[in-house]
C-alpha atoms as a PDB file:
ATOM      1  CA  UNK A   1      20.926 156.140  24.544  1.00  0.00           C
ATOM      2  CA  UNK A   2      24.071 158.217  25.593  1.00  0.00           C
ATOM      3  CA  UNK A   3      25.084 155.747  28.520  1.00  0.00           C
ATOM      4  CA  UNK A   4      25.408 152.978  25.522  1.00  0.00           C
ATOM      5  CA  UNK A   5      28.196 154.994  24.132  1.00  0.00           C
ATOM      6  CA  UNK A   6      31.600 154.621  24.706  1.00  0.00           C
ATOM      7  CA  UNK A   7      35.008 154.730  23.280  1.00  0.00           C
ATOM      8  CA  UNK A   8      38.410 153.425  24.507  1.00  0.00           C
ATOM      9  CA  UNK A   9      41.609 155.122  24.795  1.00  0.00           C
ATOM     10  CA  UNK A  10      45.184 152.489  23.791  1.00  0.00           C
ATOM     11  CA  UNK A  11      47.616 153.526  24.657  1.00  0.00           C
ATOM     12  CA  UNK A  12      48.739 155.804  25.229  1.00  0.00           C
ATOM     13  CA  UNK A  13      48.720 158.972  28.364  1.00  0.00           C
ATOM     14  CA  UNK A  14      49.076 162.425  30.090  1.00  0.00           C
ATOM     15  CA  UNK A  15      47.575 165.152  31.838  1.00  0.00           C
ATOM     16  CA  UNK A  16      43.584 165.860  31.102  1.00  0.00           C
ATOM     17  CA  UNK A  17      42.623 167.323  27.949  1.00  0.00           C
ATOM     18  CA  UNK A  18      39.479 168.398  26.872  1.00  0.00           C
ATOM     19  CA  UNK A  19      39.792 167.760  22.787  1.00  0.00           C
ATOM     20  CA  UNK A  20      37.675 167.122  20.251  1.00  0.00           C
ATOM     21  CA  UNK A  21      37.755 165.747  17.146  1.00  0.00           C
ATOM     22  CA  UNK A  22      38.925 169.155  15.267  1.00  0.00           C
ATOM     23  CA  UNK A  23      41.142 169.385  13.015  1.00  0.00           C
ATOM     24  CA  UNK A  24      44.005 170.264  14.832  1.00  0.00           C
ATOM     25  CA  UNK A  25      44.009 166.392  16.321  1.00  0.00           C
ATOM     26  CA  UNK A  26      46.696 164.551  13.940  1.00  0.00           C
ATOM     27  CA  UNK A  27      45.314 160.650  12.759  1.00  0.00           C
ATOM     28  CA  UNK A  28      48.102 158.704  13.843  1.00  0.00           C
ATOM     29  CA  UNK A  29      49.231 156.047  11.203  1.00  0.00           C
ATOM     30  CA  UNK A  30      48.402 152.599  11.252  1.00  0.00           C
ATOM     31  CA  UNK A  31      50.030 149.321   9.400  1.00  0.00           C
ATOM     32  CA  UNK A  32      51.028 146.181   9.424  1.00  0.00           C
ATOM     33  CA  UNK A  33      52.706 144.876  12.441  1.00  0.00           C
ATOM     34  CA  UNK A  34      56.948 145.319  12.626  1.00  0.00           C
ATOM     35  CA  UNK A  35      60.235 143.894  13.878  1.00  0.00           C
ATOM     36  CA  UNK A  36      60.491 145.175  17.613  1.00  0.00           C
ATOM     37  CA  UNK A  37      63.725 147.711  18.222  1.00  0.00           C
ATOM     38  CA  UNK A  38      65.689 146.248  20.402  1.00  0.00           C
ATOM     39  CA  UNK A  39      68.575 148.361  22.613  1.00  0.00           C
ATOM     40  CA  UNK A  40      71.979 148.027  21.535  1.00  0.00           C
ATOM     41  CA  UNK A  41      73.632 149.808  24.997  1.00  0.00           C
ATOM     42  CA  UNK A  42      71.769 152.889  26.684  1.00  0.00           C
ATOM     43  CA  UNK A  43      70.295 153.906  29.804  1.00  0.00           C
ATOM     44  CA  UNK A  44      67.319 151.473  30.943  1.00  0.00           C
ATOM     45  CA  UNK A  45      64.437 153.621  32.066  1.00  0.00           C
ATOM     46  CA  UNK A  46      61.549 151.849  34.367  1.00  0.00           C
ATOM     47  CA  UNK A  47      58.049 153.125  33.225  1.00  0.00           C
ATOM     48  CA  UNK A  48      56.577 154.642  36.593  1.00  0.00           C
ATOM     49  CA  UNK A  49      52.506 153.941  37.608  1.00  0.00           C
ATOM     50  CA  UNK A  50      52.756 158.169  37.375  1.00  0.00           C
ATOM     51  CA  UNK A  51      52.177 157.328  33.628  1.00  0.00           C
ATOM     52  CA  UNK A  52      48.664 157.541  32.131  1.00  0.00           C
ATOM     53  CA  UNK A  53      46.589 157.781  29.390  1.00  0.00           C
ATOM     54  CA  UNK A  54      43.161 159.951  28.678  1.00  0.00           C
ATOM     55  CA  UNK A  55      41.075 158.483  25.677  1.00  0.00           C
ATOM     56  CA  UNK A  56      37.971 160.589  24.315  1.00  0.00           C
ATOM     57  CA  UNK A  57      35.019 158.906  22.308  1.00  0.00           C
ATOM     58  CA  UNK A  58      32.647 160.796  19.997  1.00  0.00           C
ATOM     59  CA  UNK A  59      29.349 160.035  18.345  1.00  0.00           C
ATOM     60  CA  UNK A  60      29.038 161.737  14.911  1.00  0.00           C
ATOM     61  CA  UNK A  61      26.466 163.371  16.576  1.00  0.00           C
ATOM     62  CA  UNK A  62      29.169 165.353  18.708  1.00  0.00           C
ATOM     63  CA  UNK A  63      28.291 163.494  21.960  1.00  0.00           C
ATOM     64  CA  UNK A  64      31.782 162.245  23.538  1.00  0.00           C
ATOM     65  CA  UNK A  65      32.998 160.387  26.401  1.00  0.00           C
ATOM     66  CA  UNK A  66      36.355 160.943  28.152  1.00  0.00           C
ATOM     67  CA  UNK A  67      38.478 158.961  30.669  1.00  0.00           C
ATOM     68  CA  UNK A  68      41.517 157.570  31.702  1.00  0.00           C
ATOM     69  CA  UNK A  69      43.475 154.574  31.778  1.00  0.00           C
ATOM     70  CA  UNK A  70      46.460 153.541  33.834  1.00  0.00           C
ATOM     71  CA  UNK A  71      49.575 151.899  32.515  1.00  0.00           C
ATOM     72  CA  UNK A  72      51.091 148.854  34.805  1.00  0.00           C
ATOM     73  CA  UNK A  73      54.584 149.364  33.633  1.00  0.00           C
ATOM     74  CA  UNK A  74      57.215 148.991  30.642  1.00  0.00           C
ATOM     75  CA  UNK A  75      60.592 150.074  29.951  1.00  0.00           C
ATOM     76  CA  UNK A  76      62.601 152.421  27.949  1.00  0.00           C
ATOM     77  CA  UNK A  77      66.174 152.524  26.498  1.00  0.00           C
ATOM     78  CA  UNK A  78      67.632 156.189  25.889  1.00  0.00           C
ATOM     79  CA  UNK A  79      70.784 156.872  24.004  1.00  0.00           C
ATOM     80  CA  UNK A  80      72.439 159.903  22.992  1.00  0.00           C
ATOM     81  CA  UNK A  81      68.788 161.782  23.993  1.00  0.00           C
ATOM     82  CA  UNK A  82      67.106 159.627  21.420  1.00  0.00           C
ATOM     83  CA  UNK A  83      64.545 156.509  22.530  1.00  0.00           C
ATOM     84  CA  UNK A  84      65.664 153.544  20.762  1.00  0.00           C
ATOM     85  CA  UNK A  85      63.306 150.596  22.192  1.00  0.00           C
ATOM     86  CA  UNK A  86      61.213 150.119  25.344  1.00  0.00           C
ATOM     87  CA  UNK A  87      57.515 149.347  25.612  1.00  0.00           C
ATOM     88  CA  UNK A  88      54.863 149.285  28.456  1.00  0.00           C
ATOM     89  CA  UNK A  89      51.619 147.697  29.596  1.00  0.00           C
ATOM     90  CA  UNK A  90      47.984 149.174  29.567  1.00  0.00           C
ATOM     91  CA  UNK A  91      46.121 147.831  32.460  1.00  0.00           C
ATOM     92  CA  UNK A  92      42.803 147.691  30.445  1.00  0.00           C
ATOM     93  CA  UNK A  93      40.794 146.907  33.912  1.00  0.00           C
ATOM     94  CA  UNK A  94      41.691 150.616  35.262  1.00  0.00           C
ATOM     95  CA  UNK A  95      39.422 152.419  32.286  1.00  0.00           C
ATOM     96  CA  UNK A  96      37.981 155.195  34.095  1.00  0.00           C
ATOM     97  CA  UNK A  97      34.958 157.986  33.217  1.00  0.00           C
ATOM     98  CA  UNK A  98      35.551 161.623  34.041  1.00  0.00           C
ATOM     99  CA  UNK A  99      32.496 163.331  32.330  1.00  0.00           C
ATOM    100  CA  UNK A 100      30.065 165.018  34.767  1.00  0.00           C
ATOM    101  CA  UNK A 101      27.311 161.976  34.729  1.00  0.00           C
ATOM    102  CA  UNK A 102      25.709 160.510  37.379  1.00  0.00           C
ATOM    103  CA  UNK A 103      27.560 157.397  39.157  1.00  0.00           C
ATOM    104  CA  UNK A 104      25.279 154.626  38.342  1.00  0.00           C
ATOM    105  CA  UNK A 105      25.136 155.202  34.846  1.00  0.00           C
ATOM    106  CA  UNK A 106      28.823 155.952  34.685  1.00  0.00           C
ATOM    107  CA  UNK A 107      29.108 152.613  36.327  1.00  0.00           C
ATOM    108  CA  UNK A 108      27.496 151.444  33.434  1.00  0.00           C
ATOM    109  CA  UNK A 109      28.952 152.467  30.718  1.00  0.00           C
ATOM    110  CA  UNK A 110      32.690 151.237  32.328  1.00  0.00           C
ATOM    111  CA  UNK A 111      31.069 148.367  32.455  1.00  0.00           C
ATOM    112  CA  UNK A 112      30.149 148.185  28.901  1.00  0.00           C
ATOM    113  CA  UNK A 113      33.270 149.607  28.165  1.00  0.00           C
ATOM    114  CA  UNK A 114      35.219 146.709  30.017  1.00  0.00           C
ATOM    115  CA  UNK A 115      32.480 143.624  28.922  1.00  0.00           C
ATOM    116  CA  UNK A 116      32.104 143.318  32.659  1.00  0.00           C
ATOM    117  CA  UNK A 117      28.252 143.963  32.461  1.00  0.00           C
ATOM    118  CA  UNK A 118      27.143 140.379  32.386  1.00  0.00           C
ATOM    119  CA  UNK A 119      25.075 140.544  29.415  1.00  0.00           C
ATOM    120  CA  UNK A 120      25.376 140.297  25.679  1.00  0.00           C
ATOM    121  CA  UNK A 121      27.280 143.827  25.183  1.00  0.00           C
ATOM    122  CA  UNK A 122      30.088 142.598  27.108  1.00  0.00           C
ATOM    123  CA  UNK A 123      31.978 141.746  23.411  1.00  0.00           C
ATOM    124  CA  UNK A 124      31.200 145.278  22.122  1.00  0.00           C
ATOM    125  CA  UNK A 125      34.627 146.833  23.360  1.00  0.00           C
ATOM    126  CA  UNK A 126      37.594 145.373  25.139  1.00  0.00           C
ATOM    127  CA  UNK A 127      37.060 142.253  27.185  1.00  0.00           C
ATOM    128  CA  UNK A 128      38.837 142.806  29.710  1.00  0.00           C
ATOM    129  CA  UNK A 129      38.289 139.744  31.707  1.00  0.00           C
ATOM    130  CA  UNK A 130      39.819 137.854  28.466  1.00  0.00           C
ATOM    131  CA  UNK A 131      42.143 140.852  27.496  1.00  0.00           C
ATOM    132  CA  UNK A 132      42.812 142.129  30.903  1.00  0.00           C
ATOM    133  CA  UNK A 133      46.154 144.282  29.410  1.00  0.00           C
ATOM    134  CA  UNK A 134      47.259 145.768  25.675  1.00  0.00           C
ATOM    135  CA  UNK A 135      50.753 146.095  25.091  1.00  0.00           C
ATOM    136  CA  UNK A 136      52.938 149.046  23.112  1.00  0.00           C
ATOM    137  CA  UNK A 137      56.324 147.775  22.010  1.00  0.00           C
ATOM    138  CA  UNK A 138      58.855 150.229  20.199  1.00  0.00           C
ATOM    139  CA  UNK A 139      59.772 149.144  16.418  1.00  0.00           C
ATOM    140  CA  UNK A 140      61.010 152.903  15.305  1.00  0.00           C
ATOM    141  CA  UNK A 141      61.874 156.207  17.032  1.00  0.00           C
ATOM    142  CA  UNK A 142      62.942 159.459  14.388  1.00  0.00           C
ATOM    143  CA  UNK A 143      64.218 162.638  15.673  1.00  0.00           C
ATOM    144  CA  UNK A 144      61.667 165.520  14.208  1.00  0.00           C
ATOM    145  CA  UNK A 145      61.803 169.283  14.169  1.00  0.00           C
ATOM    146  CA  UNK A 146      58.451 170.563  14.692  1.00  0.00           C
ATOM    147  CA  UNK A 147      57.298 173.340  17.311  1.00  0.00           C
ATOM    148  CA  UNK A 148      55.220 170.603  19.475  1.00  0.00           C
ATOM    149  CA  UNK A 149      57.126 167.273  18.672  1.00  0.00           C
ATOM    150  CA  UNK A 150      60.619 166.069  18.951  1.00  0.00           C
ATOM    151  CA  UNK A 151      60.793 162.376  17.833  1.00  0.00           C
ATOM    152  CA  UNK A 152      58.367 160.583  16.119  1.00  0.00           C
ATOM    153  CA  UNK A 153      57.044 157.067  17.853  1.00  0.00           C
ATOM    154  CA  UNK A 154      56.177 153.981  15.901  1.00  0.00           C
ATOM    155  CA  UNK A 155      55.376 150.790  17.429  1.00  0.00           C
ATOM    156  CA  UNK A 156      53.399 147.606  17.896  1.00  0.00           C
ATOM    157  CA  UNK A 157      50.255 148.010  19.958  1.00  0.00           C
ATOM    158  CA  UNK A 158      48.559 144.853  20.899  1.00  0.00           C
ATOM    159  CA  UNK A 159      45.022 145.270  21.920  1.00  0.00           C
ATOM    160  CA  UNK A 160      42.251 142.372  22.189  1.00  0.00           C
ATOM    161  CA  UNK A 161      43.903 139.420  20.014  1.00  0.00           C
ATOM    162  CA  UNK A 162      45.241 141.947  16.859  1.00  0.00           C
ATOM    163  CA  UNK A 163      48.478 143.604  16.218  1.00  0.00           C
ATOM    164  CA  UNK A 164      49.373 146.826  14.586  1.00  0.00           C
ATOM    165  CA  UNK A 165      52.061 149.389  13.821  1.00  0.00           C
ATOM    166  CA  UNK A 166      51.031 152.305  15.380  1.00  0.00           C
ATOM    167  CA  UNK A 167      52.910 155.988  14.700  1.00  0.00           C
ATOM    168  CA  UNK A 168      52.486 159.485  16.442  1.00  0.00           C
ATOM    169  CA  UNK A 169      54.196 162.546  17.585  1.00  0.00           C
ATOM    170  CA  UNK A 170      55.889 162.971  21.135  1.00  0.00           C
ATOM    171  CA  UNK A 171      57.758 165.103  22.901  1.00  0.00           C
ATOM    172  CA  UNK A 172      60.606 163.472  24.588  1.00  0.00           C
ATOM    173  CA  UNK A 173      63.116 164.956  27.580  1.00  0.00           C
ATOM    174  CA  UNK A 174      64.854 164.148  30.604  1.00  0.00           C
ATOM    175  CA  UNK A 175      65.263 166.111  33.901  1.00  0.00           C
ATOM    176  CA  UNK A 176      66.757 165.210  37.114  1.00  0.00           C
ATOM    177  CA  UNK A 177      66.510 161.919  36.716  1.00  0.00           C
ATOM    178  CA  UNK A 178      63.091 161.038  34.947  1.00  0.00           C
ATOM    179  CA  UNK A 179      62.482 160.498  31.307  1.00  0.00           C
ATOM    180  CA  UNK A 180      59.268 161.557  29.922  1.00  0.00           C
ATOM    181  CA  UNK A 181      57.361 161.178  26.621  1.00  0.00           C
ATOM    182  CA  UNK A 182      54.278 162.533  25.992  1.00  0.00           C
ATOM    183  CA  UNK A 183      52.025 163.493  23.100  1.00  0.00           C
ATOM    184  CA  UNK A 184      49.327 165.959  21.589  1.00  0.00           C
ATOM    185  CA  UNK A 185      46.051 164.541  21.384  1.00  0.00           C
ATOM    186  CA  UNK A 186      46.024 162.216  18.659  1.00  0.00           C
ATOM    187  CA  UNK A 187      43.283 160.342  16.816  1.00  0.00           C
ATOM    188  CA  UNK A 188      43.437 155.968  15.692  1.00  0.00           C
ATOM    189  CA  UNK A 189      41.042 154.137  13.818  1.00  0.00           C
ATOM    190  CA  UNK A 190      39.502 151.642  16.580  1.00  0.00           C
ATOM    191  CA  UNK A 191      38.515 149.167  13.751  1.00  0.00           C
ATOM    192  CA  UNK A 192      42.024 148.286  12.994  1.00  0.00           C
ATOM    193  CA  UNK A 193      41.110 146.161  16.450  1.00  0.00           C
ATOM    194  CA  UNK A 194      38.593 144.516  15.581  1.00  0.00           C
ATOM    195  CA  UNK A 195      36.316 147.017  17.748  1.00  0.00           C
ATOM    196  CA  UNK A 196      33.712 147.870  15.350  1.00  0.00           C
ATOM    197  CA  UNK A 197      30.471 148.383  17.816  1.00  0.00           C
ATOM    198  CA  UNK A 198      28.109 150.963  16.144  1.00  0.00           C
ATOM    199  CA  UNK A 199      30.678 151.932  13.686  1.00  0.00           C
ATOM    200  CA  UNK A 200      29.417 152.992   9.912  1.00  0.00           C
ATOM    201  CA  UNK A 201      32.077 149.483   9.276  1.00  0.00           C
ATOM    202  CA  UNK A 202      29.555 147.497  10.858  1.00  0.00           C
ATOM    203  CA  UNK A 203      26.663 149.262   8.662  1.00  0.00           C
ATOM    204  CA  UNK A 204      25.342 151.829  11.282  1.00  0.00           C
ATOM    205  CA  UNK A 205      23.791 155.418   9.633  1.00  0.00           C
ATOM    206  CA  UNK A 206      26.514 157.851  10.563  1.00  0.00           C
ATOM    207  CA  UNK A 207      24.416 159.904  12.268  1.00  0.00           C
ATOM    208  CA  UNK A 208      23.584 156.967  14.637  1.00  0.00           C
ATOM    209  CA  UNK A 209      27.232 155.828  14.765  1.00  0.00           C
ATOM    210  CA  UNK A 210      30.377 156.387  17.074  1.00  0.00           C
ATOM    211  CA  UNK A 211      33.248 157.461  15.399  1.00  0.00           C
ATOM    212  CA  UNK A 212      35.575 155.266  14.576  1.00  0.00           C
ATOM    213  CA  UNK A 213      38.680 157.180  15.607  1.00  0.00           C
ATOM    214  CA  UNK A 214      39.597 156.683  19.273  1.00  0.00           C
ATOM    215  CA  UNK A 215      41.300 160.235  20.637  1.00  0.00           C
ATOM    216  CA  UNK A 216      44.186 159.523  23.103  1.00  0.00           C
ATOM    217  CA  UNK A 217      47.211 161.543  24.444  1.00  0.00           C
ATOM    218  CA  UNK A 218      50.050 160.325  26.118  1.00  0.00           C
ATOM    219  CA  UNK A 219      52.222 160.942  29.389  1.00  0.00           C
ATOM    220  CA  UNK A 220      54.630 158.337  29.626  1.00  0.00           C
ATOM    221  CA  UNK A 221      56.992 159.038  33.102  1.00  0.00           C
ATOM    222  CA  UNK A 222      60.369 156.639  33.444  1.00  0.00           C
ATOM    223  CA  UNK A 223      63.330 156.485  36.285  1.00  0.00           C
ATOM    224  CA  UNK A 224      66.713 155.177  35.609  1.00  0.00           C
ATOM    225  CA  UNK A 225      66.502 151.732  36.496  1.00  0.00           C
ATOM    226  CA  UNK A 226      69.642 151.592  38.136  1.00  0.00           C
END
């Protein structure tokens, strides 16, 4: 039943896009957690509630969800043009729908989405009564030279009651004023999370199952907090 599928986001944020799960999406690496960075001098940048993420689910099938999710805040440090530490907060209570579906059943599926449903599926995703927020805190950040990237982004993200070391590609820059960081549509392994609803982890046929990789992008928007 299509309403019963869902997918997250974490988190990460930016404009709209309409991806899939083609090749050209990068799997973003996940580890063990690490030793956050923390800023030795720098400019202190406030994260901005202009920040967002978009998350897209699939089923094997090639049915997807997409949506959104707000981030609450954060901060970064920038030095020399390069991100050195700084984190921010997912408000896990703003997940939003923006497929073309009819409003009760997108109701529904935010719902199951959220656990806010008040019935047994409300431990299939992300809690959000227990886990209202999920956390990204900065352990690395590596200039790169690539044509759509120009640091790579490694950090903690904290989602439910696990920990991991995530990486990705962003695009980092500052104008008049405002630091942003955003990234390509990237793909994460959900189960790392301990999210494993309908996943061929938990022993589901694949062509019955959800994916396991979550697709996010990122749009990260900071002032100087001076």
């Amino acid at each position: 039943m299509k309403t019963t599928f869902k997918l997250f986001m974490f988190l990460l944020v930016t404009s709209a896009f309409a991806v899939s799960c083609g090749s050209n999406v990068e799997q973003a690496e996940v580890s063990d957690a690490q030793e956050v960075a923390e800023a030795d001098g720098g400019t202190a940048y406030a994260v901005t509630d202009a920040s967002s993420i978009t998350w897209k689910g699939e089923k094997f099938s090639g049915d997807a969800h997409n949506g959104t999710i707000k981030v609450s805040g954060g901060e970064l440090t920038l030095e020399d043009g390069n991100i050195t530490a700084g984190n921010f907060t997912i408000d896990m209570t703003t997940i939003a729908v923006t497929d073309d579906m009819p409003e009760d059943k997108k109701g529904y599926l935010i719902g199951h989405l959220a656990g806010t449903t008040g019935s047994d599926k409300d431990a299939d995703f992300f809690q959000v009564t227990k886990y209202p927020t999920a956390k990204f805190e900065i352990t690395e950040v590596k200039p790169v030279t690539k044509e759509d990237a120009t640091h790579e982004i490694s950090g903690n993200l904290t989602m439910l009651d696990k920990t991991n070391k995530i990486t990705f590609d962003a695009t980092v820059g500052v104008e008049e004023g405002t630091l942003t960081a955003t990234t390509a549509p990237f793909a994460f392994d959900r189960t790392k999370w301990g999210i494993t609803f309908m996943s061929t982890l938990a022993g589901m046929a694949k062509e019955a199952a959800l994916r396991n990789d979550i697709i996010i992008s990122i749009d990260l928007k900071a002032n100087t907090a001076e």
